[in-house]
Protein backbone atom coordinates (compact mmCIF):
# COMPACT_ATOMS: atom_id res chain seq x y z
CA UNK A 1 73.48 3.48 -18.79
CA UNK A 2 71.25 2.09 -15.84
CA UNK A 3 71.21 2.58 -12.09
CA UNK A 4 69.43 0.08 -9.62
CA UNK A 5 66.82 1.11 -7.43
CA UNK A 6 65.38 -0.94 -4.70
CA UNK A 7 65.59 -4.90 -6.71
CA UNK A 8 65.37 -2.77 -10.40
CA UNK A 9 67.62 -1.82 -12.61
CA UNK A 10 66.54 1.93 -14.25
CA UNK A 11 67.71 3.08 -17.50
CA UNK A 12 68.78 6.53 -17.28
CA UNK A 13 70.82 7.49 -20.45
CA UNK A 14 71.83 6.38 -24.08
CA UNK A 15 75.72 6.22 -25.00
CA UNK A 16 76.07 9.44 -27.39
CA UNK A 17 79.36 10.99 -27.74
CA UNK A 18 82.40 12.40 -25.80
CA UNK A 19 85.22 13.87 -26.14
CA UNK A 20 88.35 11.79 -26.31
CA UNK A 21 87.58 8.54 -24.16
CA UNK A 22 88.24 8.32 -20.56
CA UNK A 23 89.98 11.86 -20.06
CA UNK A 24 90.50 13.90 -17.02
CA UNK A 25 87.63 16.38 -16.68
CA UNK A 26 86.07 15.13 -20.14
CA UNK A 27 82.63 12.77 -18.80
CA UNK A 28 80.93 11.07 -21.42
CA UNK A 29 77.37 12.33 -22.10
CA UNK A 30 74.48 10.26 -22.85
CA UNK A 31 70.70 10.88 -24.20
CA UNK A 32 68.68 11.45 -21.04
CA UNK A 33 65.59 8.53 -21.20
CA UNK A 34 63.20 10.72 -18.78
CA UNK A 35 62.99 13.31 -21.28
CA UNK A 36 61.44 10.94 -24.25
CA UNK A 37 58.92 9.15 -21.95
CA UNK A 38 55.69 10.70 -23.82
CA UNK A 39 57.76 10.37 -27.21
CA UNK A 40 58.64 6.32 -26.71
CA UNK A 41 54.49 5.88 -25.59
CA UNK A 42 53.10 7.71 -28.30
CA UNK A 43 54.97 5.11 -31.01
CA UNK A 44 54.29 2.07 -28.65
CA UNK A 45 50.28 1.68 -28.62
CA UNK A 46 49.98 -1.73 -26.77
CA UNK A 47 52.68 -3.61 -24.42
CA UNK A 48 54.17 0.03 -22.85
CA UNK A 49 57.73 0.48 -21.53
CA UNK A 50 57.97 0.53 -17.92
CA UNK A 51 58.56 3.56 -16.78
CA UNK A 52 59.51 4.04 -13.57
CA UNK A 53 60.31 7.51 -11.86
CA UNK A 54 64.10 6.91 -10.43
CA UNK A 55 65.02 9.59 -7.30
CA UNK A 56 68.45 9.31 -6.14
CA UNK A 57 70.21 10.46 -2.85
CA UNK A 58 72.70 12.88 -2.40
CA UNK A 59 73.33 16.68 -2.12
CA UNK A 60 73.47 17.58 -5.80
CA UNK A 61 71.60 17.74 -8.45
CA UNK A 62 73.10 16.35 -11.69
CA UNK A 63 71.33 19.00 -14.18
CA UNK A 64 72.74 22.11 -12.67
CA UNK A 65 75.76 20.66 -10.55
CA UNK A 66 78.31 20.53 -13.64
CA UNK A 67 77.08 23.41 -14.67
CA UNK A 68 78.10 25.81 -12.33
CA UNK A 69 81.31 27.42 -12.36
CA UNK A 70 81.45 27.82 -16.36
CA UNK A 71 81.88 30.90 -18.31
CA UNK A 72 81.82 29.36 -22.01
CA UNK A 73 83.18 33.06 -23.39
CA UNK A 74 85.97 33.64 -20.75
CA UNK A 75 89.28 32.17 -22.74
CA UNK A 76 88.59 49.06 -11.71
CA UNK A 77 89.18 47.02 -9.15
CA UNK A 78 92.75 49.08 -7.98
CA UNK A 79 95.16 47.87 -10.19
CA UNK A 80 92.77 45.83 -12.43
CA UNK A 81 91.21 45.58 -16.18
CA UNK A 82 88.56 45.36 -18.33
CA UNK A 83 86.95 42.33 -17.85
CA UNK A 84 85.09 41.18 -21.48
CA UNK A 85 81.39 40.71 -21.94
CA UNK A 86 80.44 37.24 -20.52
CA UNK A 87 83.79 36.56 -18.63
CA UNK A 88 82.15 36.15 -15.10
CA UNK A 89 78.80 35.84 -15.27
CA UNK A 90 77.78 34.83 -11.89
CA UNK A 91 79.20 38.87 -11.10
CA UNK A 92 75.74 40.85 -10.15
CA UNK A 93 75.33 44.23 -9.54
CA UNK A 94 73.21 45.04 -5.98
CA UNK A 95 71.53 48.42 -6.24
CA UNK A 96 70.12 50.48 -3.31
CA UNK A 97 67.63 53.25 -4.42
CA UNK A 98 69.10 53.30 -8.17
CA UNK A 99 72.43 53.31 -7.30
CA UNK A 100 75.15 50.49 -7.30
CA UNK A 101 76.11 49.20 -3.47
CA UNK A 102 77.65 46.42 -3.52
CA UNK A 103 78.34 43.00 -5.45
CA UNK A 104 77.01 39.81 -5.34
CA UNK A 105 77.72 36.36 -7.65
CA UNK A 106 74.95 34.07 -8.81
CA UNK A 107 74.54 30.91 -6.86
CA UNK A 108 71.71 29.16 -8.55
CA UNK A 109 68.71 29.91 -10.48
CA UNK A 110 67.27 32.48 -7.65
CA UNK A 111 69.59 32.75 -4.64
CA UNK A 112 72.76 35.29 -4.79
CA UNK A 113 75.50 35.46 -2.31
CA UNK A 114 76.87 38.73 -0.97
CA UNK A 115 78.18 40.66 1.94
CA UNK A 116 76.30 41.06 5.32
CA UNK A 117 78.00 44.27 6.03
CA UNK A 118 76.16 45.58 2.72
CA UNK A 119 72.70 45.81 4.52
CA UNK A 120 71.84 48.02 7.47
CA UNK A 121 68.53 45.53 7.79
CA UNK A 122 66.74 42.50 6.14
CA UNK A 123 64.42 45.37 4.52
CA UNK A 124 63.96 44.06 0.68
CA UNK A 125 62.61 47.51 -0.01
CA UNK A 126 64.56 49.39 -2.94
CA UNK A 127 67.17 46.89 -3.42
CA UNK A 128 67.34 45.72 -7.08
CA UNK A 129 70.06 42.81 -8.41
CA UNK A 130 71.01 43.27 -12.16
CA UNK A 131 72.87 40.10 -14.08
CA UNK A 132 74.95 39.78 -17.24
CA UNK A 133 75.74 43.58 -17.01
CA UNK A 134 78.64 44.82 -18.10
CA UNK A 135 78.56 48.40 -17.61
CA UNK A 136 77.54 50.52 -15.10
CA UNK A 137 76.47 53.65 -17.66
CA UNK A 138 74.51 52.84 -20.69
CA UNK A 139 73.13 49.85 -22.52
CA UNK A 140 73.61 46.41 -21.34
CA UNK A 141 71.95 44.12 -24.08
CA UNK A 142 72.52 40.88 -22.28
CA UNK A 143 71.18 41.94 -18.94
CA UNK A 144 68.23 41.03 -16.97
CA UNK A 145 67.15 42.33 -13.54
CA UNK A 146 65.33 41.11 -10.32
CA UNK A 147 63.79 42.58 -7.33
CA UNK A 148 64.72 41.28 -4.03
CA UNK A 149 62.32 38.92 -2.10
CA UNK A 150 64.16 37.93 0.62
CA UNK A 151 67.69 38.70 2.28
CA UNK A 152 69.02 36.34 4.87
CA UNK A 153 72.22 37.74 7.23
CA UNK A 154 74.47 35.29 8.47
CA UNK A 155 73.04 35.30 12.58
CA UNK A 156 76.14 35.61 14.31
CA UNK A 157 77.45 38.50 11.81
CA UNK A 158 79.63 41.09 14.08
CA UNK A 159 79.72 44.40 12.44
CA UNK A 160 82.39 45.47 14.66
CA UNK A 161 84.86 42.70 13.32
CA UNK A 162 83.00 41.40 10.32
CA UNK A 163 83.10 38.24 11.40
CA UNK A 164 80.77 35.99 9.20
CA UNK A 165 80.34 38.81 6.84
CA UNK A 166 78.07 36.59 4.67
CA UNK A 167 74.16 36.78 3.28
CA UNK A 168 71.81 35.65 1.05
CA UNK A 169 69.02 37.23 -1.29
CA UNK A 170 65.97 35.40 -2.89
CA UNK A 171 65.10 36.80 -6.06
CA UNK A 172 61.78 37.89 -6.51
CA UNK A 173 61.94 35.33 -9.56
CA UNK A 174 63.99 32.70 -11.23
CA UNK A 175 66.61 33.83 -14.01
CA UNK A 176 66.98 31.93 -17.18
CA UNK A 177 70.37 30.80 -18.21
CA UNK A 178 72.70 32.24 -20.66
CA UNK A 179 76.04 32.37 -21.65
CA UNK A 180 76.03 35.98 -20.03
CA UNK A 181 74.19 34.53 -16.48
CA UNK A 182 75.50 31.42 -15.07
CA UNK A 183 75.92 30.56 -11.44
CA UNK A 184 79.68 29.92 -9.63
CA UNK A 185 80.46 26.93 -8.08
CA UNK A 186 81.29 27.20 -4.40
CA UNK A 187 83.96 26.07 -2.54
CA UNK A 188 82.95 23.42 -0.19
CA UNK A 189 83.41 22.14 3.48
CA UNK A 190 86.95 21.44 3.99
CA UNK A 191 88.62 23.32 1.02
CA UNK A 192 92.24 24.47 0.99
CA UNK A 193 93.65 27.59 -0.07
CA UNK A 194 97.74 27.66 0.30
CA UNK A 195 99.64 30.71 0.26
CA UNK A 196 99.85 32.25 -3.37
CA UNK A 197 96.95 30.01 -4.84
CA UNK A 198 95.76 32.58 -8.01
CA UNK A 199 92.82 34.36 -7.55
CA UNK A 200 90.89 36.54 -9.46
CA UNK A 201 88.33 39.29 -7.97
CA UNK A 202 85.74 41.41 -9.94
CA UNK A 203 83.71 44.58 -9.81
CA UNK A 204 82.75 47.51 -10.09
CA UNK A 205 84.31 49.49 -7.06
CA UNK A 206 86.75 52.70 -6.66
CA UNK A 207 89.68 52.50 -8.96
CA UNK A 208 91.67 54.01 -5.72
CA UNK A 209 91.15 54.75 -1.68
CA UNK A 210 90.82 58.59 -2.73
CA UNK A 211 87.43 58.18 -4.16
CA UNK A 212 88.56 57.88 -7.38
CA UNK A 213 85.25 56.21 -10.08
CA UNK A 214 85.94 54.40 -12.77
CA UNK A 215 85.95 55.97 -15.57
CA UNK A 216 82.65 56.31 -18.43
CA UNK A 217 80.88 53.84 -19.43
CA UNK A 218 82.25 51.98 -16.07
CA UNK A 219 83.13 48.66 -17.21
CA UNK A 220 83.32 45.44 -14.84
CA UNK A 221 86.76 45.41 -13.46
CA UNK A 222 88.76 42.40 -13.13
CA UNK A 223 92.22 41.58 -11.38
CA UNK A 224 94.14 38.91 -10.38
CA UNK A 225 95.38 38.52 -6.88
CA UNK A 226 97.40 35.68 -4.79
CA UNK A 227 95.48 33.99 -1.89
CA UNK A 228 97.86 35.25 1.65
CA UNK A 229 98.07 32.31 4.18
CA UNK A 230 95.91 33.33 7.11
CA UNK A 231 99.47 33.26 9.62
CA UNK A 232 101.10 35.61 7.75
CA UNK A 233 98.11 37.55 7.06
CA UNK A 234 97.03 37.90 11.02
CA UNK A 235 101.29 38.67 11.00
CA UNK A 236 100.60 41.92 8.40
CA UNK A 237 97.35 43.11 9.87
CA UNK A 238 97.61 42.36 13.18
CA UNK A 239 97.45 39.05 15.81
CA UNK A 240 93.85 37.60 16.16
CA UNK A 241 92.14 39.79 13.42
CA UNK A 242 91.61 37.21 10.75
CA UNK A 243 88.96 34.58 11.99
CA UNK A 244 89.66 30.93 10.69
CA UNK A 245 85.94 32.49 8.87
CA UNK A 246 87.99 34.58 6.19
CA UNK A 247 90.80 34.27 3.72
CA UNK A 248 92.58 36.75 2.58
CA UNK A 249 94.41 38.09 -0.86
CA UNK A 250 96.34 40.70 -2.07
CA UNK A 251 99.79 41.63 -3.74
CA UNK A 252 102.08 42.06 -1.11
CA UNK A 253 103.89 44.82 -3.19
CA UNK A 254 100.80 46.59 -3.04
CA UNK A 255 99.25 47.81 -6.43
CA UNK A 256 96.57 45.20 -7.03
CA UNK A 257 93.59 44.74 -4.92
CA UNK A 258 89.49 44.94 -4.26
CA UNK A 259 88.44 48.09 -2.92
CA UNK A 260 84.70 50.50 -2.54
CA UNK A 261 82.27 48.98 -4.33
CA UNK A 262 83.44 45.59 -4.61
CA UNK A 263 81.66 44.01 -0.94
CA UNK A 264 79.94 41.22 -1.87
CA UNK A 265 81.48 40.55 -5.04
CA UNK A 266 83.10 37.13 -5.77
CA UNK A 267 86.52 36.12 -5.22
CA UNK A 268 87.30 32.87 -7.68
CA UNK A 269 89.75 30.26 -8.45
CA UNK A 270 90.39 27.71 -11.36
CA UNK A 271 90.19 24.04 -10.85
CA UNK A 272 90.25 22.16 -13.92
CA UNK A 273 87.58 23.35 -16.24
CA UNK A 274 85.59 25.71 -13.76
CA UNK A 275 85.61 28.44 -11.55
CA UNK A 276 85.02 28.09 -7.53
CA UNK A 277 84.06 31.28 -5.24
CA UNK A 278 86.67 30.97 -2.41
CA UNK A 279 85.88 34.51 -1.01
CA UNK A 280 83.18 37.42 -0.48
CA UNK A 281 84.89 40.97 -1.03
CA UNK A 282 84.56 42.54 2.93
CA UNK A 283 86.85 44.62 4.47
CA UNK A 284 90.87 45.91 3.99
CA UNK A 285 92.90 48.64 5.81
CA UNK A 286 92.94 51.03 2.80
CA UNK A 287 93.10 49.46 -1.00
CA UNK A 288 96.14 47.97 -2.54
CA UNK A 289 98.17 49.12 -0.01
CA UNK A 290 101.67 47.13 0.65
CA UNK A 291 101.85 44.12 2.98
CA UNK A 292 97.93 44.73 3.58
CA UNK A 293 96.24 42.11 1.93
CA UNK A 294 92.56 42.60 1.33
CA UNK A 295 90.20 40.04 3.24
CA UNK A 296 87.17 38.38 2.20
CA UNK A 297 84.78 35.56 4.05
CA UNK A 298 85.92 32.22 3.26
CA UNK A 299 83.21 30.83 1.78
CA UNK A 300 83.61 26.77 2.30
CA UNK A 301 82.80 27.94 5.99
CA UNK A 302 79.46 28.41 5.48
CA UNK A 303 78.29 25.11 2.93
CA UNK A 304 76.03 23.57 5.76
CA UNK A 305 74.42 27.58 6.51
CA UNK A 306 73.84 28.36 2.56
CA UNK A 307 72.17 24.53 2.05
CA UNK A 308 69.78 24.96 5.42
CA UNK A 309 67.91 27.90 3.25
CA UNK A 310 68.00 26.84 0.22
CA UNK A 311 65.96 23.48 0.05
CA UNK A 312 65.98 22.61 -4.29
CA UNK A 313 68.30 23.75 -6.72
CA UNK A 314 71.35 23.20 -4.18
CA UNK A 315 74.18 25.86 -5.63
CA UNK A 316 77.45 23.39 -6.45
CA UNK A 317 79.41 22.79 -4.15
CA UNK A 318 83.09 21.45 -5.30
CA UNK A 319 86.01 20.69 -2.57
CA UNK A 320 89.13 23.17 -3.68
CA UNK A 321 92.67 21.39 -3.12
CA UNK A 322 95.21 23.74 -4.36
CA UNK A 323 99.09 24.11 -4.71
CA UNK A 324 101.54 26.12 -2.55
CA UNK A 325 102.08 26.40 0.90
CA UNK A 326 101.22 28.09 3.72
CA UNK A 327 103.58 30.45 5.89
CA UNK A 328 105.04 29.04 8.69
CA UNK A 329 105.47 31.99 11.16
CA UNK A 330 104.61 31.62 14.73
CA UNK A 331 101.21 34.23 15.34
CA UNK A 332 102.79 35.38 18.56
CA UNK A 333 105.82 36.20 17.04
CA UNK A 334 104.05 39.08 14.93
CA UNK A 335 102.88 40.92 17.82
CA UNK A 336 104.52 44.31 17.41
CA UNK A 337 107.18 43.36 19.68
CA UNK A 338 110.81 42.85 18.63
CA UNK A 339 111.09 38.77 18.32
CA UNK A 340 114.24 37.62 19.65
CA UNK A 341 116.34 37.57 16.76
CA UNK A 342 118.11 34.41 18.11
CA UNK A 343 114.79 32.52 16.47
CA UNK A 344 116.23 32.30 12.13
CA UNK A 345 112.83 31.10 11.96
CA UNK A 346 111.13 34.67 12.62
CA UNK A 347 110.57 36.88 9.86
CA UNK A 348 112.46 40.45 10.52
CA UNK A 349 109.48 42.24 8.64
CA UNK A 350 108.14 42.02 12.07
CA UNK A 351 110.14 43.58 14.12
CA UNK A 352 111.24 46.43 11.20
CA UNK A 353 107.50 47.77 10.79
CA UNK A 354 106.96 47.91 14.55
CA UNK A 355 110.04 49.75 14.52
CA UNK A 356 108.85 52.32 11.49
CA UNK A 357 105.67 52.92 13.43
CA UNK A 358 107.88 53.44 16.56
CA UNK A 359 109.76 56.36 14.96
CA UNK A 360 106.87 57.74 13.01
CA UNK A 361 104.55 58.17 16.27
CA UNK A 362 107.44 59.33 18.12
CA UNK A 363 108.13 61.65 15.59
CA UNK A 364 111.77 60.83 13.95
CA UNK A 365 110.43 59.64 10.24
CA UNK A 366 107.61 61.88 8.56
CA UNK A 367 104.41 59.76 8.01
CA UNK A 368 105.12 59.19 4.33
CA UNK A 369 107.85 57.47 4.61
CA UNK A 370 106.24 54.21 5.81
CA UNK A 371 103.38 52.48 5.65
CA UNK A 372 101.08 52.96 8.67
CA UNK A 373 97.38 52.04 7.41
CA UNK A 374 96.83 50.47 10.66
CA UNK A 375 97.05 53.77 12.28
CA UNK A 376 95.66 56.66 10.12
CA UNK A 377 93.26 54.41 7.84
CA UNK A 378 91.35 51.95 9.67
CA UNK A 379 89.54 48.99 8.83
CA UNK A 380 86.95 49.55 6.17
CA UNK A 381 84.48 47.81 4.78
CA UNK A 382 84.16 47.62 0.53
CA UNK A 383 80.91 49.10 0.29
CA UNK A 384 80.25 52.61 -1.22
């Protein structure tokens, strides 16, 4: 296998094996020349090879691109389970003076991607990342932990909406690869995620809004949630609140859903063979509650931001194209004002919950017997 650079032609691989023979998803892979150069030379005393050093352009590199986004042993979060041992091992665990924060998911060998709303200041001081742990109490065998060298907050982050809820953190030194630490793939620049594209969110947050813990030992919780179109979701938690910055995601029957302790952690999708971050956990109005999807930063917002800092070892970045569709409702004909029910094409969920909130605040219906998050919860961010 050769490639031409300038007027030469450079050998860069050896036909090996594959599987199958032109699949979908299935590349051939070759023996890698570079690696054999003092090999070939020290068998070839007179008349050397020439050996010339090929550098290609482009934003990827082609020993760590492919691998991102794999989790070779992956066949509470409210409403969630168990994740196994190795099943997302980009997840990391942030820790602020001994104590777990927040999440964060493994973008290359020493950058990880989390929350901005997760750090009152760029201060490094007492912030420790732990990878390929499982459980919160007692042993991890396949872990490994990092100090924190650097952490980079998005600049035009706004606490009061959390807007651009997005940062980075140098580790204070490269992690070695294993089939328990292995960085996501990230959805790039121009990405689309339709209305009910399957999701899946981990961590190690509040089983419930009532403070509840998880249980002993604390295992990594994962659950599986459907991407909300960003109409209907500015429709359920109210016009102008969700940026064209985040997604969101969420079982509209309530039930399933991030919650405490899961900011920063990775929100992830399958395409083909591996597994692309669409979302950072950030902020919900309560957790799991009905018809108030949970909403995350949208990652492919930020490709050009994440690749200004990090200058080698680019994290992968792979364009998401998914299934499904996306809601179709008018965003000024969700705000809590009776639509005129002339329009078929207006969704009467509107104008029923601004009537429910009507008769609770006027006093006809007790509180519990509709949902009013907007009103006695709040918007909260998912840190503890």
């Amino acid at each position: 296998m050769v490639s031409k650079q300038g007027s030469v032609w450079v050998q860069s691989g050896i036909v090996s094996f594959g599987i199958g023979c032109a699949r979908p998803n299935l590349p051939g892979v070759y023996s890698r020349v570079s690696r054999y150069e003092s090999w070939i030379n020290s068998h070839i005393s007179t008349d050397k090879p020439g050996f010339v050093e090929f550098i290609s352009s482009g934003s990827d590199t082609d020993s760590d691109y492919t691998f991102c986004g794999t989790s070779p042993i992956n066949n509470k979060i409210v409403g969630g389970e168990d994740a196994s041992p190795g099943s997302w091992p980009w997840q990391v665990s942030l820790h602020k003076s001994g104590r777990h924060a927040c999440g964060g998911s493994l973008i290359n060998r020493e950058w990880v991607m989390s929350a901005a709303h997760c750090f009152s200041s760029t201060s490094t001081n007492r912030w420790q990342v732990f990878l390929g742990r499982q459980n919160q109490e007692g042993k991890n065998p396949n872990e490994v932990s990092r100090t924190v060298d650097r952490i980079i907050l998005y600049p035009s982050y706004e606490s009061n909406t959390d807007n651009n809820d997005i940062a980075l953190l140098r580790l204070s030194s490269p992690v070695q690869f294993t089939d328990y630490i292995r960085p996501v793939c990230l959805a790039a620049s121009g990405s689309v995620f339709n209305n009910g594209t399957v999701s899946w969110v981990t961590g190690w947050g509040l089983c419930s809004l009532f403070s509840v813990p998880l249980p002993p030992p604390q295992t990594l919780q994962e659950v599986e949630v459907p991407v909300v179109g960003n109409r209907q979701c500015n429709c359920l938690l109210g016009v102008g609140r969700v940026t064209d910055n985040m997604i969101c995601a969420g079982a509209l029957a309530g039930g399933k859903d991030s919650c405490q302790g899961d900011s920063g952690g990775p929100m992830v999708s399958k395409q083909g063979s591996i597994w692309i971050q669409s979302g950072i956990v950030s902020f919900g109005f309560g957790c799991a509650r009905p018809n108030l999807p949970g909403v995350y930063s949208r990652v492919s917002r930020y490709e050009s931001w994440i690749n200004s800092h990090i200058s080698t070892d680019k994290p992968g970045f792979v364009k998401f194209i998914s299934k499904g569709w996306q809601l179709a409702v008018s965003i000024t004909s969700c705000n809590r004002k009776c639509p005129n029910f002339l329009n078929l094409f207006v969704p009467l969920f509107c104008c029923i919950h601004y009537l429910q909130v009507s008769a609770v605040m006027l006093g006809l219906l007790p509180i519990g017997v509709v949902e009013v998050v907007h009103y006695c919860i709040g918007q909260a961010d998912r840190q503890v």
